[in-house]
PDB file of N, CA and C in Angstrom:
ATOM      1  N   UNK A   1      44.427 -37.409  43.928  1.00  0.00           N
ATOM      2  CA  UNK A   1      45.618 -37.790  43.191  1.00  0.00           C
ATOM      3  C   UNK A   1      45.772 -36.921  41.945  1.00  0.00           C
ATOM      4  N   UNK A   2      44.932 -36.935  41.770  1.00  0.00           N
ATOM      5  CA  UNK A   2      44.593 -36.177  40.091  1.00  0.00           C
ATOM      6  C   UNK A   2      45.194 -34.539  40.004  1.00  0.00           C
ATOM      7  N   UNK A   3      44.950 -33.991  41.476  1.00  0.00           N
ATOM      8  CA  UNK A   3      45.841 -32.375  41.397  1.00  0.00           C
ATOM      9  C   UNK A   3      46.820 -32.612  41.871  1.00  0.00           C
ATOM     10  N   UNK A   4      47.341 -33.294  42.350  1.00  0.00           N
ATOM     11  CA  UNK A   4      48.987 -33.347  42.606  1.00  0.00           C
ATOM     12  C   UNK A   4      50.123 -34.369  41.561  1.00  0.00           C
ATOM     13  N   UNK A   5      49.231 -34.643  40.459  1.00  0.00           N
ATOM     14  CA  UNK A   5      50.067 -35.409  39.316  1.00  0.00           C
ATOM     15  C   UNK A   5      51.139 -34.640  39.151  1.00  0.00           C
ATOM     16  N   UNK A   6      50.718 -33.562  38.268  1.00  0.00           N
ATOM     17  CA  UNK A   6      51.909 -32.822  38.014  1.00  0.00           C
ATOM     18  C   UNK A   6      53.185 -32.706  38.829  1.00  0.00           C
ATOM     19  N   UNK A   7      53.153 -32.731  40.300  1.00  0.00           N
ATOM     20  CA  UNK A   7      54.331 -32.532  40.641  1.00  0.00           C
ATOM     21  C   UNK A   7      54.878 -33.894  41.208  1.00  0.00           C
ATOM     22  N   UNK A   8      54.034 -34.745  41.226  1.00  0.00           N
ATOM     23  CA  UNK A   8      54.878 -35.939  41.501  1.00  0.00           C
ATOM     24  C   UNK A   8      55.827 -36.238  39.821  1.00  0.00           C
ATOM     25  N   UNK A   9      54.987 -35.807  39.156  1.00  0.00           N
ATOM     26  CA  UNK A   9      56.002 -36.176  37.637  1.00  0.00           C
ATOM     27  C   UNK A   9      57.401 -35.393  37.334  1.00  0.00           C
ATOM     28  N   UNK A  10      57.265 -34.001  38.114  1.00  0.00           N
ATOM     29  CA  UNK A  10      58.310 -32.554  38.062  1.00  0.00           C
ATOM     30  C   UNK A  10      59.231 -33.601  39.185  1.00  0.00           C
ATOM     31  N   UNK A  11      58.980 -34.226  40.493  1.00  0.00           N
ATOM     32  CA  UNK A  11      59.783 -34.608  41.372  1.00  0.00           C
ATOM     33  C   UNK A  11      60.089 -35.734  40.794  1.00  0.00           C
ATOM     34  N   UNK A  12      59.551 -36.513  40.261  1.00  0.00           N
ATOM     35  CA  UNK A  12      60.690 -37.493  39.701  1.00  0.00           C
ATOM     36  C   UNK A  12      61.811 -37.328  38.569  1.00  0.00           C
ATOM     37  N   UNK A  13      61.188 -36.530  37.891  1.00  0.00           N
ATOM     38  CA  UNK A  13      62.009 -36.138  36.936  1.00  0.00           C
ATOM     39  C   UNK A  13      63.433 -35.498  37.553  1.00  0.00           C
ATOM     40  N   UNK A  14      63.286 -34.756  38.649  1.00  0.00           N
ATOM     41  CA  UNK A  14      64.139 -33.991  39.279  1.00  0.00           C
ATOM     42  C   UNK A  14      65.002 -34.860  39.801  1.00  0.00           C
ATOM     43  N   UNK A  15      64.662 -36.119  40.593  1.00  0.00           N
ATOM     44  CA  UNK A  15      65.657 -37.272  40.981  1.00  0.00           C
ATOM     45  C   UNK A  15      66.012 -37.874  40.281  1.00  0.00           C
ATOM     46  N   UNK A  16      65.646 -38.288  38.710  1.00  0.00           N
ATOM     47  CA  UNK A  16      66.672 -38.720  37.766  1.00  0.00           C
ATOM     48  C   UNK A  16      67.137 -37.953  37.693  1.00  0.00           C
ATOM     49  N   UNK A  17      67.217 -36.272  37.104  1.00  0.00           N
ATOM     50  CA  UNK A  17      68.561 -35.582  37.064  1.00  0.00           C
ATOM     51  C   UNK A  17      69.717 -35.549  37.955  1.00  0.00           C
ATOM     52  N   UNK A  18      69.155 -35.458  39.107  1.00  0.00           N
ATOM     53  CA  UNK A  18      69.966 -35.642  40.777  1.00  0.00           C
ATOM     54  C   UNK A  18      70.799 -36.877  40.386  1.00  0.00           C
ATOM     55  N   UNK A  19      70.155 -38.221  40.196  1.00  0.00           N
ATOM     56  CA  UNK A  19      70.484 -39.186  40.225  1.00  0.00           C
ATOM     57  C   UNK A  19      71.324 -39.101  38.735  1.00  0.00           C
ATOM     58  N   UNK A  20      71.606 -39.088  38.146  1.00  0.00           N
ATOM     59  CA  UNK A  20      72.527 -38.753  36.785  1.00  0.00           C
ATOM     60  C   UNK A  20      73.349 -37.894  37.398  1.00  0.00           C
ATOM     61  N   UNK A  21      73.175 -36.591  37.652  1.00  0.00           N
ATOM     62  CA  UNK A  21      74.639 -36.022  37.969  1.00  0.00           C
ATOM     63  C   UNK A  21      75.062 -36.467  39.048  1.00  0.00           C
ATOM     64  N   UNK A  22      74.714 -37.020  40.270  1.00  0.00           N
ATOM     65  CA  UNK A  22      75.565 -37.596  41.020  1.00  0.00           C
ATOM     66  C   UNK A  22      76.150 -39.409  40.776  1.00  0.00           C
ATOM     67  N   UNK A  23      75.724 -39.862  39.748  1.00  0.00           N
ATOM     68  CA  UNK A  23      76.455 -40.666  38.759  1.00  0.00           C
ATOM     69  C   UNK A  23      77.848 -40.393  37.966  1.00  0.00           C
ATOM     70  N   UNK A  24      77.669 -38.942  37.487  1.00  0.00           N
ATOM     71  CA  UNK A  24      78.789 -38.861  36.966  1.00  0.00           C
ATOM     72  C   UNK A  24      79.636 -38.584  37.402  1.00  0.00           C
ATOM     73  N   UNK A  25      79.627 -37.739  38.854  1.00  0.00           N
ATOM     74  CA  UNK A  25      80.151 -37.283  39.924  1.00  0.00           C
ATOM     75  C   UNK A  25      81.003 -37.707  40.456  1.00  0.00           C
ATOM     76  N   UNK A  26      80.042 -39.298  42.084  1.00  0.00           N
ATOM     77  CA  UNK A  26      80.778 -40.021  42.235  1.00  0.00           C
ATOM     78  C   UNK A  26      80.677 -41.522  41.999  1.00  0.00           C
ATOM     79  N   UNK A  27      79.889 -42.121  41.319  1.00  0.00           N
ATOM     80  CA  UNK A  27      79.738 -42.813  40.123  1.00  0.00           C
ATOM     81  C   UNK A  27      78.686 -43.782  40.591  1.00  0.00           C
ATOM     82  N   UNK A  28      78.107 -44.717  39.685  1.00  0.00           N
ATOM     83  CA  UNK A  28      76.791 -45.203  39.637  1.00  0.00           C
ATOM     84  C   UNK A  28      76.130 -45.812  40.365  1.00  0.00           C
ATOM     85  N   UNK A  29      76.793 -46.205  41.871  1.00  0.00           N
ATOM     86  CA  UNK A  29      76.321 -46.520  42.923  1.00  0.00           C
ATOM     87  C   UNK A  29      75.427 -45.375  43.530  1.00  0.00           C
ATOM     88  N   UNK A  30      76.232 -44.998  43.835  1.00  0.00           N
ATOM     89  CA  UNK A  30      75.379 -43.285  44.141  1.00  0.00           C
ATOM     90  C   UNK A  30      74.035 -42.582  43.408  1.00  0.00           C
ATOM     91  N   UNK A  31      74.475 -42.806  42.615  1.00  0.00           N
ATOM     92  CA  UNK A  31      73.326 -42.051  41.461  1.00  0.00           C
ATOM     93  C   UNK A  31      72.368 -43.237  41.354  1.00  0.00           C
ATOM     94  N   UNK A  32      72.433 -44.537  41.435  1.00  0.00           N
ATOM     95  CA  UNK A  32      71.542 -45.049  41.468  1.00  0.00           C
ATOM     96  C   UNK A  32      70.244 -45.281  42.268  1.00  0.00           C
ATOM     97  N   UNK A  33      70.286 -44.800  43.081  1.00  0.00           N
ATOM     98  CA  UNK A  33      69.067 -44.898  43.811  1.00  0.00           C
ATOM     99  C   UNK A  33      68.208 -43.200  43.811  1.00  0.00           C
ATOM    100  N   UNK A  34      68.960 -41.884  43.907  1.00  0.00           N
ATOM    101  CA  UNK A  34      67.879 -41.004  43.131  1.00  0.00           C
ATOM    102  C   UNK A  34      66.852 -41.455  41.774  1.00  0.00           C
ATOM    103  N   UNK A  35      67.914 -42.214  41.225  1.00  0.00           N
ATOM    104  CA  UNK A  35      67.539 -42.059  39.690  1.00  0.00           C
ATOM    105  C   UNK A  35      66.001 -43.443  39.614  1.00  0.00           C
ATOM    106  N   UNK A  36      66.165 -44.440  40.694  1.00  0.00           N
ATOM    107  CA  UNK A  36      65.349 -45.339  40.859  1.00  0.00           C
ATOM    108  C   UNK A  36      64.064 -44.823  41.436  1.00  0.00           C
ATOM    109  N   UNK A  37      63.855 -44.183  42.489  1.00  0.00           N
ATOM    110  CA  UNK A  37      62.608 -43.428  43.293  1.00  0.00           C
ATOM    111  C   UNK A  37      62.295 -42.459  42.179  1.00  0.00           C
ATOM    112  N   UNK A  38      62.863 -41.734  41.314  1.00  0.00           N
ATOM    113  CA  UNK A  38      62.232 -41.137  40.595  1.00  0.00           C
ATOM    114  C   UNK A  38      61.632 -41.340  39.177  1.00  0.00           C
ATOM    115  N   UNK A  39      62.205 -42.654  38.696  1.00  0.00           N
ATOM    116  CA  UNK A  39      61.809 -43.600  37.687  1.00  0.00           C
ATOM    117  C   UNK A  39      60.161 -44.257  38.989  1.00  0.00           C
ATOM    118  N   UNK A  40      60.615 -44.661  39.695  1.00  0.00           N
ATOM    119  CA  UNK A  40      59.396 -45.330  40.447  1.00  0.00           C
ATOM    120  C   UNK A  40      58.174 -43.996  40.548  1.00  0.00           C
ATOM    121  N   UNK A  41      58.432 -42.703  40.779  1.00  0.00           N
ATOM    122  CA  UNK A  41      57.242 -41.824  40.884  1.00  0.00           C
ATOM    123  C   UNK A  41      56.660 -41.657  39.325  1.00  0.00           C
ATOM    124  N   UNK A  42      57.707 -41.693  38.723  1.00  0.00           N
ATOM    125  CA  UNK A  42      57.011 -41.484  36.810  1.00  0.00           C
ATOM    126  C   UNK A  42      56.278 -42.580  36.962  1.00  0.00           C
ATOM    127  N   UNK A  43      56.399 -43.844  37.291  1.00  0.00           N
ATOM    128  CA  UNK A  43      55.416 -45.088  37.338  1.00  0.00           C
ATOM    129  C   UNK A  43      54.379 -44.614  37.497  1.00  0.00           C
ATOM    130  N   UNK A  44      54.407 -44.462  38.961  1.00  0.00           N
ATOM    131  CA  UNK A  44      53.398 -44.126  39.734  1.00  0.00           C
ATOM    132  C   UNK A  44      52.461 -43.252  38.477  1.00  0.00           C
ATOM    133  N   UNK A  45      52.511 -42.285  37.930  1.00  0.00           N
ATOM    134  CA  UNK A  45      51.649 -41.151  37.003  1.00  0.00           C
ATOM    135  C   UNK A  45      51.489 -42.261  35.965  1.00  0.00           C
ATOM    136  N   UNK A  46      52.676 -42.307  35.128  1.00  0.00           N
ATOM    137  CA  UNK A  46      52.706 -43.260  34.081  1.00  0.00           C
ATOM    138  C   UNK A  46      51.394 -44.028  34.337  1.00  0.00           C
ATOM    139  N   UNK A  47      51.117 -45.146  35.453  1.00  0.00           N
ATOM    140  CA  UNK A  47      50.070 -46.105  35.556  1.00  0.00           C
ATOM    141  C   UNK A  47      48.853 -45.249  35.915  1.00  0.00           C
ATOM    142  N   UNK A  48      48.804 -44.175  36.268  1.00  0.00           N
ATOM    143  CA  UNK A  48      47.588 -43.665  36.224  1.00  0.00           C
ATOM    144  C   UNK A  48      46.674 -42.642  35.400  1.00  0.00           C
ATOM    145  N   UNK A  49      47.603 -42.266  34.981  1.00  0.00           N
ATOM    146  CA  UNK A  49      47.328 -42.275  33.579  1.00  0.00           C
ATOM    147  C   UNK A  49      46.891 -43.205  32.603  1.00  0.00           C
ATOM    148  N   UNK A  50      47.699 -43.912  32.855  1.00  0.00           N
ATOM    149  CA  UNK A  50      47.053 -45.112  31.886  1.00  0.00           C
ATOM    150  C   UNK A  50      45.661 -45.801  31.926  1.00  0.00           C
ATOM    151  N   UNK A  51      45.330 -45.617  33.494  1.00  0.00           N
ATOM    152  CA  UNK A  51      44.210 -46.317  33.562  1.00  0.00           C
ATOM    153  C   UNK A  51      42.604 -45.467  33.671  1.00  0.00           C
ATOM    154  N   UNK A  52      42.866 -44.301  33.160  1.00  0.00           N
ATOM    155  CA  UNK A  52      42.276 -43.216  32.359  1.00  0.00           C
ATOM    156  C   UNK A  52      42.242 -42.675  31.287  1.00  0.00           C
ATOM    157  N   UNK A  53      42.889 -43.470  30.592  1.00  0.00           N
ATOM    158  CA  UNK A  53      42.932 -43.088  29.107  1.00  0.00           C
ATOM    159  C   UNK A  53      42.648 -42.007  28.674  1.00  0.00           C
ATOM    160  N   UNK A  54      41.163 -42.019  28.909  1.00  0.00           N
ATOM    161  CA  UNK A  54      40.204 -41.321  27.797  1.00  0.00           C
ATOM    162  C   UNK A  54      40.814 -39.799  28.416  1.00  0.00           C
ATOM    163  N   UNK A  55      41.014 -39.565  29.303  1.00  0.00           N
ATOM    164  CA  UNK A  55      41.399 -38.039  30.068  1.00  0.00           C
ATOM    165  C   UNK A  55      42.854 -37.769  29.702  1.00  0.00           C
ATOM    166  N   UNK A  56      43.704 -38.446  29.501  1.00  0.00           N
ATOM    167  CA  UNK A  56      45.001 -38.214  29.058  1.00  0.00           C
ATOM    168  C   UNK A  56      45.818 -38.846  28.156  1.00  0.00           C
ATOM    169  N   UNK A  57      44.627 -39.112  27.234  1.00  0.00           N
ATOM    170  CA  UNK A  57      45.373 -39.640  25.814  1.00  0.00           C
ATOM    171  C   UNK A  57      46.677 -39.068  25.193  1.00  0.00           C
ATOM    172  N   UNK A  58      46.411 -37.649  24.739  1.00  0.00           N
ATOM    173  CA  UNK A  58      47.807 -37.521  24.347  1.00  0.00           C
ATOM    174  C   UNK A  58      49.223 -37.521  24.865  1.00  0.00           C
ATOM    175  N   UNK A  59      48.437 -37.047  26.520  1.00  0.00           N
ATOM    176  CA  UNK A  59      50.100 -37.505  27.057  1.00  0.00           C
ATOM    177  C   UNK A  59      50.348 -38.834  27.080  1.00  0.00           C
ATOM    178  N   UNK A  60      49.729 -39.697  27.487  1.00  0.00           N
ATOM    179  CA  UNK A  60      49.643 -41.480  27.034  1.00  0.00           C
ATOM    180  C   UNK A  60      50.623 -41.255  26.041  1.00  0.00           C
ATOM    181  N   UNK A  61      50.345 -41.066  24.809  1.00  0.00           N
ATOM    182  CA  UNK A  61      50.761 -41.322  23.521  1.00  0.00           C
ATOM    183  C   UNK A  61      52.674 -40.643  23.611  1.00  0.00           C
ATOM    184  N   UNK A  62      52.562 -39.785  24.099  1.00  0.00           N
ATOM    185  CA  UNK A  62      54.238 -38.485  23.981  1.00  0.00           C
ATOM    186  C   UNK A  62      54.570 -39.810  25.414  1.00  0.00           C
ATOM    187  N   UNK A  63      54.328 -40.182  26.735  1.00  0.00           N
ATOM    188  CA  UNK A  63      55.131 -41.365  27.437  1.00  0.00           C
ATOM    189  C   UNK A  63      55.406 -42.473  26.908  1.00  0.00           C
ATOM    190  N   UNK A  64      54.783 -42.691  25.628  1.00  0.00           N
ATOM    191  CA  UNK A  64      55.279 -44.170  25.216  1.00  0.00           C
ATOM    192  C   UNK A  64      56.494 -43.953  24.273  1.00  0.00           C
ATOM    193  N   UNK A  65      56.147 -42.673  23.281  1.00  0.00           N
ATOM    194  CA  UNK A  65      57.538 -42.627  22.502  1.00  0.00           C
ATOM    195  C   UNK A  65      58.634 -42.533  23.238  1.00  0.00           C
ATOM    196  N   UNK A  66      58.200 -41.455  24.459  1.00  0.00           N
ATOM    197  CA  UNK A  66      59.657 -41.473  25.290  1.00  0.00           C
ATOM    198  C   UNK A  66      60.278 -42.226  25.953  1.00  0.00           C
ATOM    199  N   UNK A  67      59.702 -43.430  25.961  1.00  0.00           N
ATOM    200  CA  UNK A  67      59.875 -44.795  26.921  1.00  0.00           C
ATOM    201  C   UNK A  67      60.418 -45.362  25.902  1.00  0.00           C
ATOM    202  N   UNK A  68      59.862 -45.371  24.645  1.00  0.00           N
ATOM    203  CA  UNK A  68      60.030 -45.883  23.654  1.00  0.00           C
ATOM    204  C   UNK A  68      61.616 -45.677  23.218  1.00  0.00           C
ATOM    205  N   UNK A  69      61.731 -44.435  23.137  1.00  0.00           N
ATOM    206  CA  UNK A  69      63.148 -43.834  22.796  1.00  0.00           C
ATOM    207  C   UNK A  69      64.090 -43.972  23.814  1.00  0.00           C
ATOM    208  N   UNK A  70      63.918 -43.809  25.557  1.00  0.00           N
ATOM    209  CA  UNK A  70      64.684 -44.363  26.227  1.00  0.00           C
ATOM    210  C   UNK A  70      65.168 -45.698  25.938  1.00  0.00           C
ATOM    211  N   UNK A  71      64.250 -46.875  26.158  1.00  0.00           N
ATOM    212  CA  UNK A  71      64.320 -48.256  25.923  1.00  0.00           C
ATOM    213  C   UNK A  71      65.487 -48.403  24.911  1.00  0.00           C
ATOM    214  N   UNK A  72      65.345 -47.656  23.986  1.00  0.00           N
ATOM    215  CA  UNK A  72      66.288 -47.959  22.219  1.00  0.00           C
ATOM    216  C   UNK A  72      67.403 -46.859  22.735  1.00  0.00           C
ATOM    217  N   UNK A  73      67.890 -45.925  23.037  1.00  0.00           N
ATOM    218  CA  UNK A  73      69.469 -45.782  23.827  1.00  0.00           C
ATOM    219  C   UNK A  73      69.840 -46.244  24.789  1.00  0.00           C
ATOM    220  N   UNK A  74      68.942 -46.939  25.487  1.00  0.00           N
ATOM    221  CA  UNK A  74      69.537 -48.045  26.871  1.00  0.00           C
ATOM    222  C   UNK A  74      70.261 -48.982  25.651  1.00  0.00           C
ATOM    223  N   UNK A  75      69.407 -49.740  25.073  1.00  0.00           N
ATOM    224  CA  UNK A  75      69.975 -51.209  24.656  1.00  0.00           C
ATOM    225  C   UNK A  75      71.130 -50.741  23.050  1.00  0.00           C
ATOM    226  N   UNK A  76      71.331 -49.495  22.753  1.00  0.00           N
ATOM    227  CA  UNK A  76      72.256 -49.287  22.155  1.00  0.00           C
ATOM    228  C   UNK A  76      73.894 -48.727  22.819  1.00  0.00           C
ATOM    229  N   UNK A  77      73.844 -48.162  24.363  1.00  0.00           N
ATOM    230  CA  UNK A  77      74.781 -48.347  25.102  1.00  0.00           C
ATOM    231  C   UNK A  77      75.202 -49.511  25.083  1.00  0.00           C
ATOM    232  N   UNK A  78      73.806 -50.891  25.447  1.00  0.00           N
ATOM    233  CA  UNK A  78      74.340 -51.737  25.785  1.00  0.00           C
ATOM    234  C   UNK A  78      75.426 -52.429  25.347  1.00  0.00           C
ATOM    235  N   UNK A  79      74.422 -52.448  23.427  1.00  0.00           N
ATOM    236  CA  UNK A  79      75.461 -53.530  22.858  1.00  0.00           C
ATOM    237  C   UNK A  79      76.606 -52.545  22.004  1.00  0.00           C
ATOM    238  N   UNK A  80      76.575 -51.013  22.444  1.00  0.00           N
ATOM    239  CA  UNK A  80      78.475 -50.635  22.291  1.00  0.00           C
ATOM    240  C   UNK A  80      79.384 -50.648  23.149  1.00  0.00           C
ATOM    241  N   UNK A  81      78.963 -51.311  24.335  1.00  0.00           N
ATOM    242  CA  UNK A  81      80.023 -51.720  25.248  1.00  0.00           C
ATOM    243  C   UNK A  81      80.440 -53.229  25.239  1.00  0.00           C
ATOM    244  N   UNK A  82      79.360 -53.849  24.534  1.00  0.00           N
ATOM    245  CA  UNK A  82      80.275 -55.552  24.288  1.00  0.00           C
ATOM    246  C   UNK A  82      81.699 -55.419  23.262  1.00  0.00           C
TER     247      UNK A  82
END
């Protein structure tokens, strides 16, 4: 698992982009399910990573801000569309 991290993280990343531009495209039905399998493969690393800590601390640390920072422009879309 451990030598093929990297590209399961490059391929998910790649299906949220997929999944975003074919959102804007032909709109969020569509784009939603790239953008889900590739949120689900970042898991996938995300949790294994995690449960190694000691070997990938700092990236640990740079996935949480960015989760972190996703999380806080999700829920600021949210509440500028009420």
């Amino acid at each position: 698992m451990k030598k093929y991290l990297r590209e399961i993280e490059v391929s998910g990343l790649i299906l949220v982009i997929i999944g975003i531009v074919i959102s804007w495209i032909l709109g969020s039905n569509y784009g939603m399910w790239p953008c889900l399998m590739g949120l689900l493969l970042w898991l996938i690393t995300f949790l294994y990573k995690a449960f190694h800590w000691n070997e990938y601390a700092r990236e640990n640390r740079q996935n949480i801000m960015i989760l972190l920072i996703a999380i806080c422009i999700l829920l600021l879309q949210m509440f500028m569309r009420l």
